[in-house]
C-alpha atoms as a PDB file:
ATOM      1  CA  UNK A   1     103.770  75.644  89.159  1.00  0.00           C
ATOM      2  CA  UNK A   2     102.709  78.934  87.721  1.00  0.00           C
ATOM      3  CA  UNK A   3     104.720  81.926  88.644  1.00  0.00           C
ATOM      4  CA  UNK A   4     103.753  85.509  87.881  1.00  0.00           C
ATOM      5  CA  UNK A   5     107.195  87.636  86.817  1.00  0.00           C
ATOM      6  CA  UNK A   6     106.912  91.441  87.967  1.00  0.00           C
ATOM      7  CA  UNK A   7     109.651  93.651  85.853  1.00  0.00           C
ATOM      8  CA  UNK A   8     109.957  97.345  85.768  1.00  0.00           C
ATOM      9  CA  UNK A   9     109.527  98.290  81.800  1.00  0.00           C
ATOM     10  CA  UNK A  10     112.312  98.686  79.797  1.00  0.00           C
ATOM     11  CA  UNK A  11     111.205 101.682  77.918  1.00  0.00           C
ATOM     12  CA  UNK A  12     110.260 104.124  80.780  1.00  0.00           C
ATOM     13  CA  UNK A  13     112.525 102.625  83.386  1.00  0.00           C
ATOM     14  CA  UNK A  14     108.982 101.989  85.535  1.00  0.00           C
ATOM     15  CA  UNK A  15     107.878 105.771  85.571  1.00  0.00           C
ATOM     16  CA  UNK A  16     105.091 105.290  82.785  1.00  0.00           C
ATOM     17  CA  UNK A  17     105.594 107.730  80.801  1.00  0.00           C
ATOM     18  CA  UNK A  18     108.218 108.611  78.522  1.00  0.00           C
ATOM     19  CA  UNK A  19     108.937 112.219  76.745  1.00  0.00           C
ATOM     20  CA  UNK A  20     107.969 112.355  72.763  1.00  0.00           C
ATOM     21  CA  UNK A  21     111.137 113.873  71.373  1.00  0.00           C
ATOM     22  CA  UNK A  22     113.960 114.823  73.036  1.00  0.00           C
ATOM     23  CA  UNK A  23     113.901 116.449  76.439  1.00  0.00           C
ATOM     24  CA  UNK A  24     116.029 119.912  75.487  1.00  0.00           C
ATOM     25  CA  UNK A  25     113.240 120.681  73.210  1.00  0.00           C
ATOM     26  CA  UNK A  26     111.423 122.858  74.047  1.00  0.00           C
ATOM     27  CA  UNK A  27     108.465 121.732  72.937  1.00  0.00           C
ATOM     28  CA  UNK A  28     108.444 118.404  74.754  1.00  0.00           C
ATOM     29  CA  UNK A  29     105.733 116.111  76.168  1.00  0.00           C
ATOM     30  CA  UNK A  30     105.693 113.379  78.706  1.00  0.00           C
ATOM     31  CA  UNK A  31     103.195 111.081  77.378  1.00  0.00           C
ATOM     32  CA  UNK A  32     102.412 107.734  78.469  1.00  0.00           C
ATOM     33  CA  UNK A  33     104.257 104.821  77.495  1.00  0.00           C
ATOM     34  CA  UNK A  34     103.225 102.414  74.848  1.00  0.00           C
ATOM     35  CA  UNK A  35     105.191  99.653  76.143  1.00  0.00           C
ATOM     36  CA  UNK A  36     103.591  99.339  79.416  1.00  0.00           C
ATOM     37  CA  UNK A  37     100.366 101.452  78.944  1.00  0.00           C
ATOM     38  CA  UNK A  38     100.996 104.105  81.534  1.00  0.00           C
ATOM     39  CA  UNK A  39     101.713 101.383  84.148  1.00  0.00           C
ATOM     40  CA  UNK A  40     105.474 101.147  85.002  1.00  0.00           C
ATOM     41  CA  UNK A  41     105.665  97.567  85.111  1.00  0.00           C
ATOM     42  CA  UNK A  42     105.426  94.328  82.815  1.00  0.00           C
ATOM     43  CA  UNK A  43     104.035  91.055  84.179  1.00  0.00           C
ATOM     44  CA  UNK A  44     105.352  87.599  82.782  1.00  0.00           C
ATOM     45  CA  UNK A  45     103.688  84.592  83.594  1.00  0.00           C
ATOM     46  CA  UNK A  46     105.701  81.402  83.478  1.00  0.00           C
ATOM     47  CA  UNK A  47     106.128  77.615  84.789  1.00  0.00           C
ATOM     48  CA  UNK A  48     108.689  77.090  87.438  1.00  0.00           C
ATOM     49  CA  UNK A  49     109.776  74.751  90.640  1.00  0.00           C
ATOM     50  CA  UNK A  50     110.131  77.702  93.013  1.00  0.00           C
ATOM     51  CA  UNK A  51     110.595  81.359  93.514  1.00  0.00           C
ATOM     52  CA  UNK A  52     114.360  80.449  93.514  1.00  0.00           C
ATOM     53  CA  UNK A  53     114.727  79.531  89.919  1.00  0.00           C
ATOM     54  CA  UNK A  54     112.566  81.941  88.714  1.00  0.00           C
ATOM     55  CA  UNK A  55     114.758  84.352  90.282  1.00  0.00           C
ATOM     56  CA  UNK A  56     118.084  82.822  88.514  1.00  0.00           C
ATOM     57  CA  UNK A  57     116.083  83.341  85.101  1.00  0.00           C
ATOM     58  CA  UNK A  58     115.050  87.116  86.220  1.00  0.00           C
ATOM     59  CA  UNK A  59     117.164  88.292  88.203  1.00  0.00           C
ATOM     60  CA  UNK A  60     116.009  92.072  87.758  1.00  0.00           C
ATOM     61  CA  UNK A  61     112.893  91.168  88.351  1.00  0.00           C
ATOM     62  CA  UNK A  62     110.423  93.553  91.542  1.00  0.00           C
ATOM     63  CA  UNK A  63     108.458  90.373  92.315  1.00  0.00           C
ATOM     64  CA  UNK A  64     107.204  87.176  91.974  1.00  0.00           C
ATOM     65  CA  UNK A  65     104.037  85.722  92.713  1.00  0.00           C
ATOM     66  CA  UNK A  66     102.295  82.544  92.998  1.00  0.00           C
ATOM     67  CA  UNK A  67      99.199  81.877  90.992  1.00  0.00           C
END
């Protein structure tokens, strides 16, 4: 069955944004983050038996969902 993967995003650590240079300068923006689109999180979809062994395959993963 179908299984939707919920993961924080690697690039902004699930904030959704992410600063354009370095964060001592000065002249440093947060902007929003082009991995995830400003939303924090990444959905996966995949096939698996259960919830269970989805969870051994993503095991840092927020939630899971049926669909």
């Amino acid at each position: 069955m179908k299984i939707e993967i919920h993961v924080n995003c690697i690039e902004c650590d699930g904030y959704g944004f992410v600063a354009d240079r370095h964060p001592n300068d000065p002249s440093c923006q947060m902007v929003c983050c082009s991995e995830c689109d400003g939303i924090g999180s990444k959905d996966y979809v995949d096939d698996y038996d259960s919830i269970v062994d989805a969870k051994e395959d993503w095991p840092d993963a927020v939630s899971f969902t049926y669909i």
